[in-house]
Every structure is written in structure tokens, then in C-alpha cells.
C-alpha atoms as a PDB file:
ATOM      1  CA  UNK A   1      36.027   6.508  19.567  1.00  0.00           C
ATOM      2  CA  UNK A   2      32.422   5.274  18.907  1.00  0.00           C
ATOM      3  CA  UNK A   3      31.280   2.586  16.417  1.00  0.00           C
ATOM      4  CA  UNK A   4      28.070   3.245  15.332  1.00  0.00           C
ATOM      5  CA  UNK A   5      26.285  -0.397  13.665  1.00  0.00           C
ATOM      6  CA  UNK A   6      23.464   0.500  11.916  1.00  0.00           C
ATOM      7  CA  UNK A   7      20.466  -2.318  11.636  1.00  0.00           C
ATOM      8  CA  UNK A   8      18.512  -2.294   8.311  1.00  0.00           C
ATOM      9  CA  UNK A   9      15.171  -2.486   8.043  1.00  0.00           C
ATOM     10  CA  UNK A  10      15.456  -5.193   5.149  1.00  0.00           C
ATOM     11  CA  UNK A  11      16.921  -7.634   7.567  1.00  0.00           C
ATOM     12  CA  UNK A  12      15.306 -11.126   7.457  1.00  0.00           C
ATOM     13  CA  UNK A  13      13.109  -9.904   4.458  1.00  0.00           C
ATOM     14  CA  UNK A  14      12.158 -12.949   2.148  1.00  0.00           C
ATOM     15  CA  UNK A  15      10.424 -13.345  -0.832  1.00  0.00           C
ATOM     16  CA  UNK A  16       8.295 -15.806  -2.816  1.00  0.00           C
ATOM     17  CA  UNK A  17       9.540 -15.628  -5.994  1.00  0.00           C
ATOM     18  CA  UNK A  18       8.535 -16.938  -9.613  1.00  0.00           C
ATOM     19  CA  UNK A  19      10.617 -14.129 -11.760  1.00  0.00           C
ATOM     20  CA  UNK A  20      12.445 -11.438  -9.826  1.00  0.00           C
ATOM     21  CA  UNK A  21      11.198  -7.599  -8.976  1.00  0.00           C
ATOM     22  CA  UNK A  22      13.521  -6.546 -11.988  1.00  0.00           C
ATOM     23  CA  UNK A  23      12.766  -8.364 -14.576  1.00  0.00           C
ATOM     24  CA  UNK A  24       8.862  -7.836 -14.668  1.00  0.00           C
ATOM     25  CA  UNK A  25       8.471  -9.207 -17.589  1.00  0.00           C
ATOM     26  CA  UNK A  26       4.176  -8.056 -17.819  1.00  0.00           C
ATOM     27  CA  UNK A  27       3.959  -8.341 -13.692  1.00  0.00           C
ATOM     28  CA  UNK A  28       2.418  -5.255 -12.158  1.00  0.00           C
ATOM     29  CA  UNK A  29       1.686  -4.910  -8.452  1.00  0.00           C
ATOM     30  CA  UNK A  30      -1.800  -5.939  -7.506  1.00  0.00           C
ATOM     31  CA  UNK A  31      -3.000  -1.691  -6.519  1.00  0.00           C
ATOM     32  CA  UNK A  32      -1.984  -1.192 -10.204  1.00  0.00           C
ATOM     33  CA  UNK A  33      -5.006  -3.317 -11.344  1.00  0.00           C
ATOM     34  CA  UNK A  34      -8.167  -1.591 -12.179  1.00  0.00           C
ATOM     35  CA  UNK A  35     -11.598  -2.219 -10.861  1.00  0.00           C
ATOM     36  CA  UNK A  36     -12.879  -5.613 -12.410  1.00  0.00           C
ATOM     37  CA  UNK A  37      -9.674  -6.649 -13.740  1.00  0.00           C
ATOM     38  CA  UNK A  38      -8.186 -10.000 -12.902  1.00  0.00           C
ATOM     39  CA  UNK A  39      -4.911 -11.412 -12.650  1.00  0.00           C
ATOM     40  CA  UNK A  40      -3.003 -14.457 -11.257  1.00  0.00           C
ATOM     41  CA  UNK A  41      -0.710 -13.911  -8.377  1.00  0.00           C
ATOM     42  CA  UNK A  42       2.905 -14.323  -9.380  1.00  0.00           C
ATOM     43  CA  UNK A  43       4.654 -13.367  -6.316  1.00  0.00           C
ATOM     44  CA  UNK A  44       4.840 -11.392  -3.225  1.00  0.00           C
ATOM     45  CA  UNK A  45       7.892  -9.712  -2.357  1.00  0.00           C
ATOM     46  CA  UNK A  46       7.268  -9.092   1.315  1.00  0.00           C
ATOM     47  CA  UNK A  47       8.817  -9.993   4.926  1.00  0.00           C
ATOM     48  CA  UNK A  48       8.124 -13.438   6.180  1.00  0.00           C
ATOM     49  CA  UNK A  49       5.232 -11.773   8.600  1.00  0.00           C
ATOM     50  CA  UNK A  50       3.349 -10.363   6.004  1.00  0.00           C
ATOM     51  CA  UNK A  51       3.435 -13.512   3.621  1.00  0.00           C
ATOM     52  CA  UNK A  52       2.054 -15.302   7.072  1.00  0.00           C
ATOM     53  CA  UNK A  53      -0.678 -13.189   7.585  1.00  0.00           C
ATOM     54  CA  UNK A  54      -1.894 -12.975   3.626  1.00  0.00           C
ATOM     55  CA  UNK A  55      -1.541 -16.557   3.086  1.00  0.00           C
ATOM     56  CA  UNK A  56      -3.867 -17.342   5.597  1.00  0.00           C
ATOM     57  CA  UNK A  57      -6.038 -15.231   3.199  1.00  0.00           C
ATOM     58  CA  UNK A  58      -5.281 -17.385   0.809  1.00  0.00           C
ATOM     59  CA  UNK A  59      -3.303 -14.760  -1.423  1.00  0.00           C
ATOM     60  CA  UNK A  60      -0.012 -17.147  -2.406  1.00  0.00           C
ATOM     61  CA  UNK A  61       1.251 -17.348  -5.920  1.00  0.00           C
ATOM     62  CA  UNK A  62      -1.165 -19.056  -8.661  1.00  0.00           C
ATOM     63  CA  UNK A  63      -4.379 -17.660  -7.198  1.00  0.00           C
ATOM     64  CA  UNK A  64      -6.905 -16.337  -9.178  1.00  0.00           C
ATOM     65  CA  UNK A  65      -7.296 -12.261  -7.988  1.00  0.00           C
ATOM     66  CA  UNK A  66     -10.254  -9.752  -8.878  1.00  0.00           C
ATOM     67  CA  UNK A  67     -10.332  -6.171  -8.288  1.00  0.00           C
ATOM     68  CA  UNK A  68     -14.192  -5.069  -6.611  1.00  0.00           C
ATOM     69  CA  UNK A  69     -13.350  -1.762  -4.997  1.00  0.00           C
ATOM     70  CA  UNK A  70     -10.387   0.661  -5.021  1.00  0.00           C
ATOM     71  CA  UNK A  71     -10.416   3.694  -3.086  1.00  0.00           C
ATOM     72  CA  UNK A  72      -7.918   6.429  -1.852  1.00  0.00           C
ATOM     73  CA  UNK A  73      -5.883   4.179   0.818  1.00  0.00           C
ATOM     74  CA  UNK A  74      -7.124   0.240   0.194  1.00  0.00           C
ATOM     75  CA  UNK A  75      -8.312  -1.741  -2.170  1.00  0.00           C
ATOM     76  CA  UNK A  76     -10.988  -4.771  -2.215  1.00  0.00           C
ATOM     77  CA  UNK A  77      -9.808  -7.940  -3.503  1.00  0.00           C
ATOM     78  CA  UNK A  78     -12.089 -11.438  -4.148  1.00  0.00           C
ATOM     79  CA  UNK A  79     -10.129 -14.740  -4.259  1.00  0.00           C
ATOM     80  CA  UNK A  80     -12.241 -17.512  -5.097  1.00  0.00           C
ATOM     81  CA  UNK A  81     -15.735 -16.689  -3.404  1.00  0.00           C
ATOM     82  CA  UNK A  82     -13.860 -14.880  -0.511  1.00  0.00           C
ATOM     83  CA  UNK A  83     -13.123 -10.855  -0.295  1.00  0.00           C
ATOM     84  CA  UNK A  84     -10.550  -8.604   1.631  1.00  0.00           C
ATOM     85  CA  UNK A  85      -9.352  -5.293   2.051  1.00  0.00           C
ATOM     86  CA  UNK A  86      -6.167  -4.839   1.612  1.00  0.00           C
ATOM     87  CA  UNK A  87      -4.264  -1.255   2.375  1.00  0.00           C
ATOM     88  CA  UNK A  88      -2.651   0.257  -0.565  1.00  0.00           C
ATOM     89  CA  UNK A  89       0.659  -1.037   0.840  1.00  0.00           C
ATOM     90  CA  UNK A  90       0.237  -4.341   0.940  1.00  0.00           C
ATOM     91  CA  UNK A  91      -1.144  -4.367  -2.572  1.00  0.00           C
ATOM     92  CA  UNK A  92       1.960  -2.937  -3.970  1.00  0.00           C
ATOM     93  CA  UNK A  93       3.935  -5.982  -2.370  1.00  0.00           C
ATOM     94  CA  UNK A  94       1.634  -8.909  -4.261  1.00  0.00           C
ATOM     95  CA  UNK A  95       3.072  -9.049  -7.691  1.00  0.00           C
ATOM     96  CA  UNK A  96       0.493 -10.389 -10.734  1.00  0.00           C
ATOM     97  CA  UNK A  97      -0.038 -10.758 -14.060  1.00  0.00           C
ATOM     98  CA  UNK A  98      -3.070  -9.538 -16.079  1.00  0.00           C
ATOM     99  CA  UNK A  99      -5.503 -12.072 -17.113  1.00  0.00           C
END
């Protein structure tokens, strides 16, 4: 007889959270903005790595977002008087709300 475990791929995922992924309540992912929209980050629902790696961006919850570019795979982003790329991806895991 063989056991078989199986390891999920949502193991150790976290999230910062203000309201949760089902009750939106006006919160759209950030690649769902259009080009010179803004919004204020509410949340990111993401592994603990990725909510390393964009906070030292400087994309956490309450910051100010604007939409500059958006093209087939990534999206460019300007917090404050800096500007990133971001892959379509990882702009469907920051969570905001229109401005």
C-alpha cells in the first residue's frame, strides 16, 4: 500500500488584509485600473515573498497608486514620485480602490 501526501501550493500563503477577497465591496485588482486612473492600495493578497519584495517598492496598503502604462503582459505603476513595472500577475494580487 502507498500513501500518497500531496503538498499545496497555498501553503504558508499570507495576506495583508483590510476587507477580505470576497467581499470586495468597490476593490478591484490593481491590472483592472485603466491608464491614468488612481487608486489607494487596500490590500495584497499574496505569499509572504512577494509582499517582501513589493514593499520594498513601497506598494503596502494606504499608498497612493497611478496607472502610466499598460501593455499586453505588465503594467507601469508611479507611487509617490517613484515608477515600476509590474507583470500582469503581480498586479492582479494588489487589491485597490478607485480614487
Amino acid at each position: 500500500m502507498v500513501i500518497v501526501v500531496r503538498r499545496f501550493a497555498f501553503r504558508g500563503r499570507k495576506h495583508i488584509l483590510s476587507n477580505s477577497p470576497g467581499n470586495l465591496g468597490g476593490v478591484i485588482p490593481l491590472a483592472m485600473l485603466s491608464v491614468n486612473e488612481e487608486g489607494i492600495i487596500e490590500y495584497v493578497y499574496a505569499g509572504r515573498g512577494f509582499r517582501s519584495k513589493i514593499a520594498g517598492m513601497n506598494i503596502v496598503p494606504g499608498a497612493r497608486v497611478r496607472v502610466l502604462w499598460k501593455g499586453c503582459g505588465g503594467i507601469m505603476v508611479q507611487i509617490g514620485e517613484s515608477r515600476f513595472a509590474l507583470g500582469f500577475g503581480m498586479a492582479m494580487k494588489i487589491y485597490v480602490r478607485r480614487i
